[in-house]
Protein backbone atom coordinates (compact mmCIF):
# COMPACT_ATOMS: atom_id res chain seq x y z
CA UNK A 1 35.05 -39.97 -51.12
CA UNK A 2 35.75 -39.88 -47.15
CA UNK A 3 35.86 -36.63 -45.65
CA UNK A 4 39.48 -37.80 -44.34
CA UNK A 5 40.28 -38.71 -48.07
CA UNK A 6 42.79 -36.29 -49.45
CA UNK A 7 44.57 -35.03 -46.30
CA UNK A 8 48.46 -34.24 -47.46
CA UNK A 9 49.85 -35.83 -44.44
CA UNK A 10 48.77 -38.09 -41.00
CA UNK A 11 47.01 -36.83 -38.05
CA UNK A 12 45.80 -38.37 -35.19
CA UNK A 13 42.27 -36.74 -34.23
CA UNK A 14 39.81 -37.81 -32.06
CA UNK A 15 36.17 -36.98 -33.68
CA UNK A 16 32.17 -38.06 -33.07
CA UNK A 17 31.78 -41.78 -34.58
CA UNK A 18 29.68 -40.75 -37.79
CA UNK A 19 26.50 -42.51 -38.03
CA UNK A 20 26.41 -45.79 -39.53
CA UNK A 21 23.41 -44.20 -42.02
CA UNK A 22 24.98 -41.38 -42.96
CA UNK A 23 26.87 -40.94 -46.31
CA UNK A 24 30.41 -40.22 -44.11
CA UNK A 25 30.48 -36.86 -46.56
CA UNK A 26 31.63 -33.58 -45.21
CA UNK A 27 34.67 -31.29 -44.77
CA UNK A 28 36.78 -28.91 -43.14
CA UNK A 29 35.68 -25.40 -43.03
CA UNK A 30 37.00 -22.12 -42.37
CA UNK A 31 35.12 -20.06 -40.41
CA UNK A 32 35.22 -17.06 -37.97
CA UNK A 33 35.72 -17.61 -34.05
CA UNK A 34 31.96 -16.01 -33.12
CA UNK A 35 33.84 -14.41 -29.88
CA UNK A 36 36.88 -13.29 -31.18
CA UNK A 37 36.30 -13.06 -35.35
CA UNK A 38 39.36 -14.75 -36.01
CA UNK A 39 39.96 -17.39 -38.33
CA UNK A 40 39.13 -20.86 -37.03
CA UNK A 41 38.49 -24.75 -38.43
CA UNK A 42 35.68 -26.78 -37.82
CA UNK A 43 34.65 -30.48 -39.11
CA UNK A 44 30.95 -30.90 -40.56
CA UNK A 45 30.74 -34.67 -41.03
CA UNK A 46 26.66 -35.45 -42.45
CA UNK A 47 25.33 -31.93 -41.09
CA UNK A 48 27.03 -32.09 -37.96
CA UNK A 49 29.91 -29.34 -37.01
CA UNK A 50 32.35 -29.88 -34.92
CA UNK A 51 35.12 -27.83 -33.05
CA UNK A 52 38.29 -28.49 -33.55
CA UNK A 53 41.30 -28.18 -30.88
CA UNK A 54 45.15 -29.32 -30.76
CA UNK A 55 46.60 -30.32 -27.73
CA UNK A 56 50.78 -30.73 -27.50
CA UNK A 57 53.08 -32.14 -24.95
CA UNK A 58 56.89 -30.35 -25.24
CA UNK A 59 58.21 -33.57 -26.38
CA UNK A 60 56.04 -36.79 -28.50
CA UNK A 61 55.33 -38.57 -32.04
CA UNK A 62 52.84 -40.96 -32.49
CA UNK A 63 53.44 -44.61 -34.46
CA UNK A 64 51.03 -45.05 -37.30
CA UNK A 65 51.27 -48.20 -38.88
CA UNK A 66 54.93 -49.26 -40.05
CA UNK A 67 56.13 -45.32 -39.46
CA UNK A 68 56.69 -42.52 -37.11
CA UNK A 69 54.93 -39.08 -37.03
CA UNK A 70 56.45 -36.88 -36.01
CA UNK A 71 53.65 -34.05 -35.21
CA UNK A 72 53.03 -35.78 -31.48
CA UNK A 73 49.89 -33.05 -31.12
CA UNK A 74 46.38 -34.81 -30.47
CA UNK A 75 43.10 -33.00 -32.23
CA UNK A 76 39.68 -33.55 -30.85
CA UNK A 77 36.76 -33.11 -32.73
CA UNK A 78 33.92 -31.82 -30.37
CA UNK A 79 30.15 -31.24 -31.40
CA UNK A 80 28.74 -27.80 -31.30
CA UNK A 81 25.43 -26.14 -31.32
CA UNK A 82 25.74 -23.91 -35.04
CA UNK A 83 24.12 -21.35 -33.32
CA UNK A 84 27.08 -20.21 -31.48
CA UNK A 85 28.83 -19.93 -35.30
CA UNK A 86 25.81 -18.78 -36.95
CA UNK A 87 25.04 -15.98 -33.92
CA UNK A 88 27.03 -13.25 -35.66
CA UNK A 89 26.44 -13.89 -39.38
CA UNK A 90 23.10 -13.30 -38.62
CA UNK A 91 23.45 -10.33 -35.84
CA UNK A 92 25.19 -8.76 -39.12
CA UNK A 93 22.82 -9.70 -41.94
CA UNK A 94 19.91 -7.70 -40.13
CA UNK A 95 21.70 -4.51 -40.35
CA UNK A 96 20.41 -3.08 -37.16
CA UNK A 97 20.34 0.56 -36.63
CA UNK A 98 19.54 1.84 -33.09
CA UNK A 99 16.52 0.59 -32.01
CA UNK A 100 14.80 -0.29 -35.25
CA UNK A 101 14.98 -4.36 -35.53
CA UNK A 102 16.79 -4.79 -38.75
CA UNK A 103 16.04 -6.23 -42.39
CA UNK A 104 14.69 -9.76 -43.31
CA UNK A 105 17.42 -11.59 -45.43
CA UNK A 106 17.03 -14.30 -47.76
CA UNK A 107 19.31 -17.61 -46.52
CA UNK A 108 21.70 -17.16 -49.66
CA UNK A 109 22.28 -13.62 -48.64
CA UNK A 110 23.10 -14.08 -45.12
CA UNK A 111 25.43 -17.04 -45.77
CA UNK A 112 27.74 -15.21 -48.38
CA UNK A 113 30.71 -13.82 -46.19
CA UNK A 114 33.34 -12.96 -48.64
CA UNK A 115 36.63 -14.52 -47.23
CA UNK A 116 34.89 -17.76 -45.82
CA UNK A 117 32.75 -19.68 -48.72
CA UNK A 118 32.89 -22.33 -45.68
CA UNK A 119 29.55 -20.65 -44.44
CA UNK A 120 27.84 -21.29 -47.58
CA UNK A 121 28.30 -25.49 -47.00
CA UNK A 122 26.20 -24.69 -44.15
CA UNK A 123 23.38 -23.64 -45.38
CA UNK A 124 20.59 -26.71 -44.22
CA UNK A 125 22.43 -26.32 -41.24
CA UNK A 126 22.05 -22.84 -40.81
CA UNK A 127 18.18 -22.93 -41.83
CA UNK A 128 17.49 -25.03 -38.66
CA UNK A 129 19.18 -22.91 -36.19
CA UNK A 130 17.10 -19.65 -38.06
CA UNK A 131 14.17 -21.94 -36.36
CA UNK A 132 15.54 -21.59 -33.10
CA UNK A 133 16.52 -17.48 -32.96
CA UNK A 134 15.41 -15.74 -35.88
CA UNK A 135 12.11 -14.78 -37.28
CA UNK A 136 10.17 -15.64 -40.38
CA UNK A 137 8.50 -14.16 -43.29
CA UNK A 138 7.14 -15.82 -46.42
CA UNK A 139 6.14 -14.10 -49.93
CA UNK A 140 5.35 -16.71 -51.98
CA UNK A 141 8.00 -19.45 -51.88
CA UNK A 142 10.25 -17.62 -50.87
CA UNK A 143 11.86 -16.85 -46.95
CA UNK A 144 13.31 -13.99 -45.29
CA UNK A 145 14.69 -14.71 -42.19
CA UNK A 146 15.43 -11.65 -39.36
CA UNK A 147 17.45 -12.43 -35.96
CA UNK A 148 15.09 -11.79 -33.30
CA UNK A 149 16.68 -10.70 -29.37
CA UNK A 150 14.16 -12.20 -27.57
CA UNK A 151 14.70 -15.50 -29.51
CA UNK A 152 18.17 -15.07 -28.75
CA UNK A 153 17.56 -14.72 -24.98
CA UNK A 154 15.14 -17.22 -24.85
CA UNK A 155 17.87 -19.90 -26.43
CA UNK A 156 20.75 -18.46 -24.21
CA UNK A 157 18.86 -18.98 -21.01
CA UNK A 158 17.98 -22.68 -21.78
CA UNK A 159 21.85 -23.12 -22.83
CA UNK A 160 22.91 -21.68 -19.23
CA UNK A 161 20.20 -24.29 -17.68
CA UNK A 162 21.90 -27.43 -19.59
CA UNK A 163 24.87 -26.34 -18.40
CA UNK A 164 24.48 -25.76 -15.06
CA UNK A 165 22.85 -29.04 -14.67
CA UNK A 166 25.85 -30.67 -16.35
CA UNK A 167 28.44 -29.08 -14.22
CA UNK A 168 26.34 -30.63 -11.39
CA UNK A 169 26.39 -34.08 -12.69
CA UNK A 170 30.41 -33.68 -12.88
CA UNK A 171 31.72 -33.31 -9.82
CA UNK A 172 30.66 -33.72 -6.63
CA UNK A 173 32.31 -30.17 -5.25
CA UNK A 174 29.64 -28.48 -7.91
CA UNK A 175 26.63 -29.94 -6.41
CA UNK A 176 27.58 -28.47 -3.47
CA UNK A 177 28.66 -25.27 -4.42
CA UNK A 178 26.43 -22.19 -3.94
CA UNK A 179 23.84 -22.15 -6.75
CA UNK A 180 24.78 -18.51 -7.85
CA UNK A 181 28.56 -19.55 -8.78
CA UNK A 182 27.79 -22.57 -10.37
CA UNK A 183 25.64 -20.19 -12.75
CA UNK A 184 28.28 -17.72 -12.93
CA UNK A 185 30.60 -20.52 -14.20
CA UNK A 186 28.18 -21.86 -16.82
CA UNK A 187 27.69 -18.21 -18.43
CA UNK A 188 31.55 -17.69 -17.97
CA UNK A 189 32.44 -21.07 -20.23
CA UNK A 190 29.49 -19.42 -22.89
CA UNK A 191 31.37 -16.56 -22.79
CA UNK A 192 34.18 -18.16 -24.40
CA UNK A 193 31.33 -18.54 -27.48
CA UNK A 194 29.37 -15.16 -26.97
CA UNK A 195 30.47 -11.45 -27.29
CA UNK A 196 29.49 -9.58 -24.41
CA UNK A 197 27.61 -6.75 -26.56
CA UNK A 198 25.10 -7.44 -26.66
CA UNK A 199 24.02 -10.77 -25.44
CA UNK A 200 26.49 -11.69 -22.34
CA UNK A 201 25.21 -8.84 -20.73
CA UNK A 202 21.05 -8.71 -21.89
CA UNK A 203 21.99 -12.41 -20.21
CA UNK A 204 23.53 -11.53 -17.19
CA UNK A 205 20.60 -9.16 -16.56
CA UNK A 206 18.21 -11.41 -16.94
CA UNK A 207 19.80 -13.89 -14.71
CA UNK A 208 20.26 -10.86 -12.09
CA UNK A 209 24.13 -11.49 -12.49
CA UNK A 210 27.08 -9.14 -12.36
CA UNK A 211 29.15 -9.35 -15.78
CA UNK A 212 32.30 -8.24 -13.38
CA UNK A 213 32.16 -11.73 -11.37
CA UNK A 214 32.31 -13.82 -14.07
CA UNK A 215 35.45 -16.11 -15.07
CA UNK A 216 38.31 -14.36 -16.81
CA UNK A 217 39.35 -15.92 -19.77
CA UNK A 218 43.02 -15.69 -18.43
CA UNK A 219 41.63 -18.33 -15.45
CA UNK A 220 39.66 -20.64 -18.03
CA UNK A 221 42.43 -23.44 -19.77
CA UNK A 222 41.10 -24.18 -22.87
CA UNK A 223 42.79 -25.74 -25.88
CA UNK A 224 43.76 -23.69 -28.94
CA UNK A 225 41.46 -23.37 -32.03
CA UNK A 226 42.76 -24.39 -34.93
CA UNK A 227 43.76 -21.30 -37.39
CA UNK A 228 43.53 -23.27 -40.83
CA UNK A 229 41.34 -25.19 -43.00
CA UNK A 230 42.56 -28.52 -42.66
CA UNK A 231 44.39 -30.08 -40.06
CA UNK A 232 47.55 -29.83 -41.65
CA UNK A 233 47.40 -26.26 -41.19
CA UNK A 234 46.96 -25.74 -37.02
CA UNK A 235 49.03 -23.09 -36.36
CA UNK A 236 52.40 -23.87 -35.21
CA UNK A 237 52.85 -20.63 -34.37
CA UNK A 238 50.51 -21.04 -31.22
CA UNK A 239 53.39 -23.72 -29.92
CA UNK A 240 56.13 -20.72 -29.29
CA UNK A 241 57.30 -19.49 -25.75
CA UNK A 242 58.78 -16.74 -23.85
CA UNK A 243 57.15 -13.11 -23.58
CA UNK A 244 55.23 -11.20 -25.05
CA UNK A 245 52.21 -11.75 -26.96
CA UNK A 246 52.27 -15.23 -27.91
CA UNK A 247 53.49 -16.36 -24.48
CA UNK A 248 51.28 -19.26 -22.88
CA UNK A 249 48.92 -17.89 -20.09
CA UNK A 250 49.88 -18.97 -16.84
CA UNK A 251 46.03 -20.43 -14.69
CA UNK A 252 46.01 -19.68 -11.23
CA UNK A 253 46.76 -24.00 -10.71
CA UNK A 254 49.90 -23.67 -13.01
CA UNK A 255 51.47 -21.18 -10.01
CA UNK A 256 50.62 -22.93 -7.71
CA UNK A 257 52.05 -25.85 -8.81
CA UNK A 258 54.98 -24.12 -9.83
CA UNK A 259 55.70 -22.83 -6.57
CA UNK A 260 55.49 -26.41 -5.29
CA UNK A 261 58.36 -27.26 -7.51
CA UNK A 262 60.66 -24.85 -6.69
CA UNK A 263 61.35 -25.94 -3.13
CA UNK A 264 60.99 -29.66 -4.61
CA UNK A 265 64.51 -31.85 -4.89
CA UNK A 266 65.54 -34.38 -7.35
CA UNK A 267 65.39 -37.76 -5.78
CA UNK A 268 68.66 -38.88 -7.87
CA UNK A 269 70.56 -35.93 -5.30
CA UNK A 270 69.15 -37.60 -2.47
CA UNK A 271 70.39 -41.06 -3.28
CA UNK A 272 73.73 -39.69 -3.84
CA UNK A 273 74.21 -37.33 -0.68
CA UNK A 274 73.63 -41.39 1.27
CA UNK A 275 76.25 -42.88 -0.74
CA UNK A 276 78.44 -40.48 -0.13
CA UNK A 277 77.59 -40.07 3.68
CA UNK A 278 78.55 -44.43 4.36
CA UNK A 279 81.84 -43.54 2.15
């Protein structure tokens, strides 16, 4: 069966074509935010995990086929690096006191976090990006892995570099921009990914950066994660307005456009105010 096979009702999403030789199996997982801990949906579609994120405009449906839907939000489907998701499950399964470096796991125990079994589909995925940040011990056939800091920096710093070089390639205004913000920018949009105990700031150190400078995430539009494990379930909740705590964030470009709009008129008065002037 199809990953999208057995949805309770129609979504419109926008995900990674699968590969033509793949098997088209996965699912949708629950798993925690690795920034904020909360609960959050991804897509792993033949071993690759994806981010999910709604987008809504106040008013829209969408016509599938011979009906009308009347959830008008868009998903998107976005790749991600499982280290990002993988970062704290295995900052926690070393069990780090002080300065000692923590305790070698074995992969079942790491992936076993009780309130999200989702971790424990992930476990070829999770014993590649071990390669990548953690270190390794054998005893017999067995393996014990061990999160290693330097490993960690090491991966972080190479992230920062794609990055950077991306934002370059995207706009012309970033290639000319001083090369010290366009780094602070690349480690601000990691940020949204990384806690800043301890690795935002090991990283800003060894980038000779000031943590203070970077991007607030009130400044930073981003869409909402999804809150379920399915796309039925995106949290509605996330659509409500006014004040308080589950008010939208106002960006710096919102005000400004909304102080545009205040002094603007409605071209329907201007019409009328001529009509009435040749009466």
């Amino acid at each position: 069966m199809a990953w999208w096979e057995g949805v309770d009702e129609t979504r419109v999403l926008i995900a990674r074509d699968p590969s033509t030789a793949g098997k088209h199996q996965g699912s949708f997982l629950s798993l925690r935010h690795p920034r904020t801990g909360n609960n959050a949906c991804y897509l792993c579609v033949d071993g690759v995990l994806q981010e999910l994120h709604w987008f809504k405009q106040s008013y829209g449906s969408w016509f599938i086929g011979d009906y009308v839907r009347e959830d008008g939000r868009l998903y998107t489907a976005t790749p991600i690096d499982p280290v990002f998701i993988l970062l704290p499950v295995f900052e926690e399964a070393r069990m780090k006191k002080g300065n000692e470096p923590g305790k070698f796991r074995q992969l079942d125990e790491i992936m076993y976090i009780q309130g999200f079994p989702g971790y424990q589909s992930l476990s070829s995925v999770a014993e590649k990006a071990m390669a990548v940040v953690c270190d390794l011990k054998e005893v017999g056939s067995t393996k014990f892995f061990r999160l290693d800091d330097l490993k960690v920096l090491k991966w972080l710093c190479y992230k920062v570099r794609q990055l950077k070089q991306t934002l370059q390639t995207l706009d012309k205004n970033y290639a000319a921009r001083d090369e010290k913000d366009t780094l602070l920018d690349a480690v601000s949009i990691m940020r949204e990914y990384v806690k800043d105990e301890p690795w935002i700031n090991l990283l800003c150190n060894k980038l000779k950066l000031n943590v203070d400078d970077l991007t607030k995430a009130q400044d930073v539009a981003v869409l909402p994660p999804s809150t379920g494990n399915d796309l039925g379930s995106f949290a509605p909740a996330q659509e409500t307005r006014g004040t308080g705590k589950n008010a939208p964030r106002t960006t710096r470009q919102q005000a400004k456009k909304s102080k545009v709009e205040k002094d603007s008129q409605n071209i329907k008065d201007m019409f009328s105010r001529a009509t009435r002037k040749r009466g």
